[in-house]
N, C-alpha and C. Protein backbone atom coordinates (compact mmCIF):
# COMPACT_ATOMS: atom_id res chain seq x y z
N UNK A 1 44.89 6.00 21.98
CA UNK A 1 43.57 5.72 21.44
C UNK A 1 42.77 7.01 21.33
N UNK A 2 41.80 7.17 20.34
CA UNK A 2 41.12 8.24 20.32
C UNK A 2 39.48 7.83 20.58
N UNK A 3 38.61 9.02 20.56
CA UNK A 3 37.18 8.30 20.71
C UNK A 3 36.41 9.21 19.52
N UNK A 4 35.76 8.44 19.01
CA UNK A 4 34.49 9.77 17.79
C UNK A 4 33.29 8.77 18.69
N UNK A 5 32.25 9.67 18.22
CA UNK A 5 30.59 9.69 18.65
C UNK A 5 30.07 10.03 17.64
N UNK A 6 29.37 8.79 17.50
CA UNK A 6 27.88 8.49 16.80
C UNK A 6 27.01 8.43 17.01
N UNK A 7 25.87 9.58 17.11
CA UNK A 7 24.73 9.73 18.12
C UNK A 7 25.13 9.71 19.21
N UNK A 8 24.42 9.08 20.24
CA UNK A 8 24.87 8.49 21.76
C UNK A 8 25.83 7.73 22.07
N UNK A 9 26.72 6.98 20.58
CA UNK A 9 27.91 5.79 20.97
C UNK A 9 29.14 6.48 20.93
N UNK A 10 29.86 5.97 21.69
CA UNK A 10 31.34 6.55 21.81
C UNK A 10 32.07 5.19 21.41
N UNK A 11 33.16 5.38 20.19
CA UNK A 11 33.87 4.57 19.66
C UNK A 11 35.21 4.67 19.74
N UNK A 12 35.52 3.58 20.69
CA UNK A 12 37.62 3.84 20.79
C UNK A 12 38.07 3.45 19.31
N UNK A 13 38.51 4.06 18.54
CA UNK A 13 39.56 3.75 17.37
C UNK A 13 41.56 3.73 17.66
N UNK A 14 42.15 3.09 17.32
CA UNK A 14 43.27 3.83 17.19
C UNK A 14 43.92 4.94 16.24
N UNK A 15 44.88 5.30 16.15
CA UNK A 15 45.45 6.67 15.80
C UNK A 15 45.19 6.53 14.20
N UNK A 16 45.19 5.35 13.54
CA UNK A 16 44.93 4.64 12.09
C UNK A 16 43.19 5.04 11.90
N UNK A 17 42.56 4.88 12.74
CA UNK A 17 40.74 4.38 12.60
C UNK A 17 40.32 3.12 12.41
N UNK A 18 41.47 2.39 13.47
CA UNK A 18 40.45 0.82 13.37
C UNK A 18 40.26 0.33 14.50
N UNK A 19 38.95 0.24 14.79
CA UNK A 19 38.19 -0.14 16.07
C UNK A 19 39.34 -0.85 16.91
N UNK A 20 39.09 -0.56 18.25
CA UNK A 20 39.99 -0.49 19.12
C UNK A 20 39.41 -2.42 19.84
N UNK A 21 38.27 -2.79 19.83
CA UNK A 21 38.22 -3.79 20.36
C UNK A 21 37.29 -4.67 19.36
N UNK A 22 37.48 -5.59 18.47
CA UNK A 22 36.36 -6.34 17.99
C UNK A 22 35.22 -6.45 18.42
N UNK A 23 35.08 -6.81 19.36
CA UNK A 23 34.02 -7.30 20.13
C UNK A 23 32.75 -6.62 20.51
N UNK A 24 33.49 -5.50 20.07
CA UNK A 24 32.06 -3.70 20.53
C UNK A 24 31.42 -3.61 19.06
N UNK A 25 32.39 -4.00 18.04
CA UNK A 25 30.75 -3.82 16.71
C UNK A 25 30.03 -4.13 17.02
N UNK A 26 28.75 -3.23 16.44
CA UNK A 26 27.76 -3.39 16.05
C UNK A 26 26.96 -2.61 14.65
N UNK A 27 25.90 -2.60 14.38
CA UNK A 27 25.34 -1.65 12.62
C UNK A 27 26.19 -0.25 13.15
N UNK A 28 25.49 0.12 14.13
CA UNK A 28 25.48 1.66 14.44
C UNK A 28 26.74 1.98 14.49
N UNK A 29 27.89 1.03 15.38
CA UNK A 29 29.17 1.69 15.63
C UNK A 29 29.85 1.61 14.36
N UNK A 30 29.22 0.78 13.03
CA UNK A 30 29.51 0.59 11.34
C UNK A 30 29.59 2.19 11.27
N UNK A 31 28.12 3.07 11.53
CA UNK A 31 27.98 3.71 10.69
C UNK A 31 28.67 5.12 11.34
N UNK A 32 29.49 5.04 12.63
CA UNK A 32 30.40 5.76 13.27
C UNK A 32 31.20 5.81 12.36
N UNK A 33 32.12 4.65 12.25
CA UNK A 33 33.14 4.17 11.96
C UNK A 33 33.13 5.08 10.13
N UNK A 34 31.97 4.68 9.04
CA UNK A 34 32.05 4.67 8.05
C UNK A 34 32.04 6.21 7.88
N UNK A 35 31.30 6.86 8.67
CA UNK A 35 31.50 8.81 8.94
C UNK A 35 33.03 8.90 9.23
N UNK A 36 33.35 8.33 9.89
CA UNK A 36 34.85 8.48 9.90
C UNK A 36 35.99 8.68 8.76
N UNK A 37 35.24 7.40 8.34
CA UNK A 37 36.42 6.99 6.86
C UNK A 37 35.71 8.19 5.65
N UNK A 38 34.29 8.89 5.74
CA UNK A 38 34.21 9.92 4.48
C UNK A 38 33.17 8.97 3.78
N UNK A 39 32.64 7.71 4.56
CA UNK A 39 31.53 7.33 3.73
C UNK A 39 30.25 8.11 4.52
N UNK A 40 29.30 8.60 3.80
CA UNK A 40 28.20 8.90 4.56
C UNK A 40 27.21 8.34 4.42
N UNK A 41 26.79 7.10 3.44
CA UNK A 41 25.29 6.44 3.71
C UNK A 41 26.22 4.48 3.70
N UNK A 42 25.91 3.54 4.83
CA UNK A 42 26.19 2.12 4.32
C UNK A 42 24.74 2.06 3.90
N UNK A 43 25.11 1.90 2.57
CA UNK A 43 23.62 0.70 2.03
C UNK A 43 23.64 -0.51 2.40
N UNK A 44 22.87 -1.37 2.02
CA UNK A 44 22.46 -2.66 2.06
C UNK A 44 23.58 -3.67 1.54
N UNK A 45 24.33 -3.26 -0.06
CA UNK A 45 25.30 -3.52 -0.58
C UNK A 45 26.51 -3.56 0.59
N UNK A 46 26.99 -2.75 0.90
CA UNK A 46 27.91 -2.30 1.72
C UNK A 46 27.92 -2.78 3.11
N UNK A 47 26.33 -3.34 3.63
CA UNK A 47 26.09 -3.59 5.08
C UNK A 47 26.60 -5.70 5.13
N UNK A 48 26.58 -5.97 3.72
CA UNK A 48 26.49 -7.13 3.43
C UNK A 48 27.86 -7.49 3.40
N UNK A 49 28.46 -6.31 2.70
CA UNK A 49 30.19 -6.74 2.74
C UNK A 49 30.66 -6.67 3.30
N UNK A 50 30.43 -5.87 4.22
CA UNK A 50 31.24 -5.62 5.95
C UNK A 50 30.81 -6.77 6.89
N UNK A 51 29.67 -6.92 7.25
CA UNK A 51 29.14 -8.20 7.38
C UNK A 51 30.15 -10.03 7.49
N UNK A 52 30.12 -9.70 6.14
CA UNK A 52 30.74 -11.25 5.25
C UNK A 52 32.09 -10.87 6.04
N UNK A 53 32.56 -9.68 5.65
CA UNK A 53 34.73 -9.76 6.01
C UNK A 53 34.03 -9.97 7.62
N UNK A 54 33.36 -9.93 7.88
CA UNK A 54 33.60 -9.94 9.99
C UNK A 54 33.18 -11.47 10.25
N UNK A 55 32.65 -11.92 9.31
CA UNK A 55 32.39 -13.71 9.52
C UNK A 55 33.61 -13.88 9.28
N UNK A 56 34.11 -13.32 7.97
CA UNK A 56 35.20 -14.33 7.69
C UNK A 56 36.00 -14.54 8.35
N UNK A 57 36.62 -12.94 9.25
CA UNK A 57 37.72 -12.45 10.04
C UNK A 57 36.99 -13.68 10.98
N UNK A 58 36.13 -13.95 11.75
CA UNK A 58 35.96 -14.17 12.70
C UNK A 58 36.27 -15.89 12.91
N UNK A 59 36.08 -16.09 11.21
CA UNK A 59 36.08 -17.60 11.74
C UNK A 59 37.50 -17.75 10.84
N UNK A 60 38.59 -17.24 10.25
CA UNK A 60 39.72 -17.60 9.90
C UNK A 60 40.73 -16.54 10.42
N UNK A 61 40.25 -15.66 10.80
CA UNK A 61 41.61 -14.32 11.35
C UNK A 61 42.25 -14.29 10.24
N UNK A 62 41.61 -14.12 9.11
CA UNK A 62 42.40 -13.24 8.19
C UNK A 62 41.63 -12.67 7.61
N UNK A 63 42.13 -11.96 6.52
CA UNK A 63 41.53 -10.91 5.42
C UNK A 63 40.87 -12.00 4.17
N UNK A 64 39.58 -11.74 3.83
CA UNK A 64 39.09 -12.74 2.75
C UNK A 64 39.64 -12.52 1.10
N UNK A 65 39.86 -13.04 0.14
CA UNK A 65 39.71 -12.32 -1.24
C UNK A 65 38.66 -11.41 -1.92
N UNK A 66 39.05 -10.38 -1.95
CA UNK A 66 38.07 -9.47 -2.40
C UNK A 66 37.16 -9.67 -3.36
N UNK A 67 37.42 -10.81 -4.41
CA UNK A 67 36.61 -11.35 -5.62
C UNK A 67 35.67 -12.22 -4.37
N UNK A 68 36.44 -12.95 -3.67
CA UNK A 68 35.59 -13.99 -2.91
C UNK A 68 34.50 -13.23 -1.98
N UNK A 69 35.20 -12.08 -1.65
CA UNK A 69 33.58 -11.69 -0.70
C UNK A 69 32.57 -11.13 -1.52
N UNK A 70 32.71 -10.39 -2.86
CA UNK A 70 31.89 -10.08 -3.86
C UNK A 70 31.10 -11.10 -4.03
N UNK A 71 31.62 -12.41 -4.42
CA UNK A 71 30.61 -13.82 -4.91
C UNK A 71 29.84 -14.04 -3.58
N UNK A 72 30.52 -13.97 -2.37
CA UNK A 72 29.80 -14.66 -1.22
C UNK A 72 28.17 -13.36 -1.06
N UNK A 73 28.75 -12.26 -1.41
CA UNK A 73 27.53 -11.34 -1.09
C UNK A 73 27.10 -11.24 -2.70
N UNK A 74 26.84 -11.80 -3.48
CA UNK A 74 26.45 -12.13 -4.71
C UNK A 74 26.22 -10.13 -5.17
N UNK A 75 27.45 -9.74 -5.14
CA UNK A 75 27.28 -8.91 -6.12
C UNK A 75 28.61 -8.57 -6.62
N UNK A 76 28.95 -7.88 -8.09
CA UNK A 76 29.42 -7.88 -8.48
C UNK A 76 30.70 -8.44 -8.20
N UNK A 77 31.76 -8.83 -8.87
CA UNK A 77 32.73 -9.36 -8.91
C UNK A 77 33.91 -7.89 -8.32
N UNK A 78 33.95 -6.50 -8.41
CA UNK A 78 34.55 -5.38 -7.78
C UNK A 78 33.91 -4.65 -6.79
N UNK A 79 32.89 -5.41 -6.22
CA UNK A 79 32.10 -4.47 -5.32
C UNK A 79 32.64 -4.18 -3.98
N UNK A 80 33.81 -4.28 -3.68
CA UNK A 80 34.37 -4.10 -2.82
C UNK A 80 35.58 -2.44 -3.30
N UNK A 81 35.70 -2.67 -4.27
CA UNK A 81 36.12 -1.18 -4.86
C UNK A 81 35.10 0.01 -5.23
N UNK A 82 34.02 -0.80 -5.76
CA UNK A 82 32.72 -0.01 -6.38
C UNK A 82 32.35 0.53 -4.62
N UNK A 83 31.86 -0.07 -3.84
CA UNK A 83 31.70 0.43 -2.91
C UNK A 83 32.22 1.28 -2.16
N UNK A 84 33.34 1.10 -1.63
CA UNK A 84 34.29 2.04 -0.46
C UNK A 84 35.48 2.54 -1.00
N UNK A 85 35.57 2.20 -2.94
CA UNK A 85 36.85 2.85 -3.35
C UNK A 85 37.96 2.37 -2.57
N UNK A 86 38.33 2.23 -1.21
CA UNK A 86 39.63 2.00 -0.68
C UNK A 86 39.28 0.40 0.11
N UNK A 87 39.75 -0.74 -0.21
CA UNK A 87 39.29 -1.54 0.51
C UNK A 87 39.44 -1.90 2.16
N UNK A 88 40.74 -1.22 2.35
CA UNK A 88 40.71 -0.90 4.33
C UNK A 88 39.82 -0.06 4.59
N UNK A 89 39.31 0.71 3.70
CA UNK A 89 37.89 1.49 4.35
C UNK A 89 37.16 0.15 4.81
N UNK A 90 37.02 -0.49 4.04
CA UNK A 90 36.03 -1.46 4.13
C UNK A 90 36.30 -2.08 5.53
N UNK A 91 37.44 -2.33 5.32
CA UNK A 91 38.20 -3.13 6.71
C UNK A 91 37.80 -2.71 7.96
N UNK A 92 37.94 -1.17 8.04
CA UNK A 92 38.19 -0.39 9.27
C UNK A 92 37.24 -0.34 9.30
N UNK A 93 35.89 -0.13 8.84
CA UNK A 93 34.25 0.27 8.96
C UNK A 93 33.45 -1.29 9.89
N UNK A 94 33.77 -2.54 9.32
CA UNK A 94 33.75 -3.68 9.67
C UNK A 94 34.62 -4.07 10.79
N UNK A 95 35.23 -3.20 11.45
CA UNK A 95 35.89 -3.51 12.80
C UNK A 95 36.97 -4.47 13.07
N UNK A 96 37.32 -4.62 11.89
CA UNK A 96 38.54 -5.30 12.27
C UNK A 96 40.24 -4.80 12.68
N UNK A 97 40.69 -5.13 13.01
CA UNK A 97 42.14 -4.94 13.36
C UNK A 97 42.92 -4.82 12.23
N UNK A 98 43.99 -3.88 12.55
CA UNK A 98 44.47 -3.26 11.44
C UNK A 98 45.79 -4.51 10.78
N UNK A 99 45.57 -4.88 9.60
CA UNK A 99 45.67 -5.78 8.86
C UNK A 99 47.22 -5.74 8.43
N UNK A 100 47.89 -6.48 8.19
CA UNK A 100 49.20 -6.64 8.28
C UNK A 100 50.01 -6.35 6.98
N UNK A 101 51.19 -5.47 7.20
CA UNK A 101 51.91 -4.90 5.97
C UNK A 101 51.68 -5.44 4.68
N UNK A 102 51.65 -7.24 4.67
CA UNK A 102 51.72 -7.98 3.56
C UNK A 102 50.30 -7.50 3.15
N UNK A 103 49.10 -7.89 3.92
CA UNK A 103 47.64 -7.29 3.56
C UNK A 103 47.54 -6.61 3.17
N UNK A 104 47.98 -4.91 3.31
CA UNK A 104 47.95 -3.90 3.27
C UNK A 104 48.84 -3.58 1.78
N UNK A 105 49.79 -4.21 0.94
CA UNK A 105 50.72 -4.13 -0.16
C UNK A 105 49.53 -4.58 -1.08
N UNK A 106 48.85 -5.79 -0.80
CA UNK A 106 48.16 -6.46 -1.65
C UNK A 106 46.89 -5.72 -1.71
N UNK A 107 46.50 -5.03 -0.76
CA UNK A 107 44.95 -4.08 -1.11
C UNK A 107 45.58 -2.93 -1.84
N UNK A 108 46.57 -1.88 -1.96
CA UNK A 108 47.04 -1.10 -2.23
C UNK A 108 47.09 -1.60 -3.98
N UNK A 109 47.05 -2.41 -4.46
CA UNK A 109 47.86 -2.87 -5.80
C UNK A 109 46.85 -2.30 -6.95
């Protein structure tokens, strides 16, 4: 496991950059996390989509459809590309656990 610091927070990631325990997100450890991945501002847009995938993760343990979390955060239909360009950015910034080969073929496409 490794640790980065954000301000005063210290964030366990693994060797990948995805939060080491669910349960420790919060905005701030987002905006650790998103310095990490090479984003440097979450907007509002972005705070909404990370947001939505951590409900979703939370209440189905899986990865949502990327069209579907766009509609659920009523913006655009690619705003999950428009935003973070890589959608495991998205993933890893939102604290979830690192998402499974099949997941990972299908964000890649």
């Amino acid at each position: 496991m490794k640790i980065i610091e954000y301000g005063n927070t210290r964030i366990e990631i693994d060797d990948e950059g995805y939060l080491a325990h669910f349960e420790d997100w919060n905005e701030k450890m987002a905006c650790g996390l998103a310095e990490n991945e090479g984003i440097e501002e979450l907007t509002k847009e972005r705070l909404e989509v990370i947001k939505f995938m951590r409900t979703y993760y939370d209440q189905f343990r899986a990865f949502p459809v990327l069209n579907s979390v766009c509609r659920n955060v009523h913006q655009s239909s690619a705003c999950v590309n428009e935003d973070f360009v890589d959608p495991l950015k998205a993933w890893k910034i939102a604290g979830l656990p690192k998402p499974s080969e099949e997941v990972i073929s299908y964000l890649k496409r």
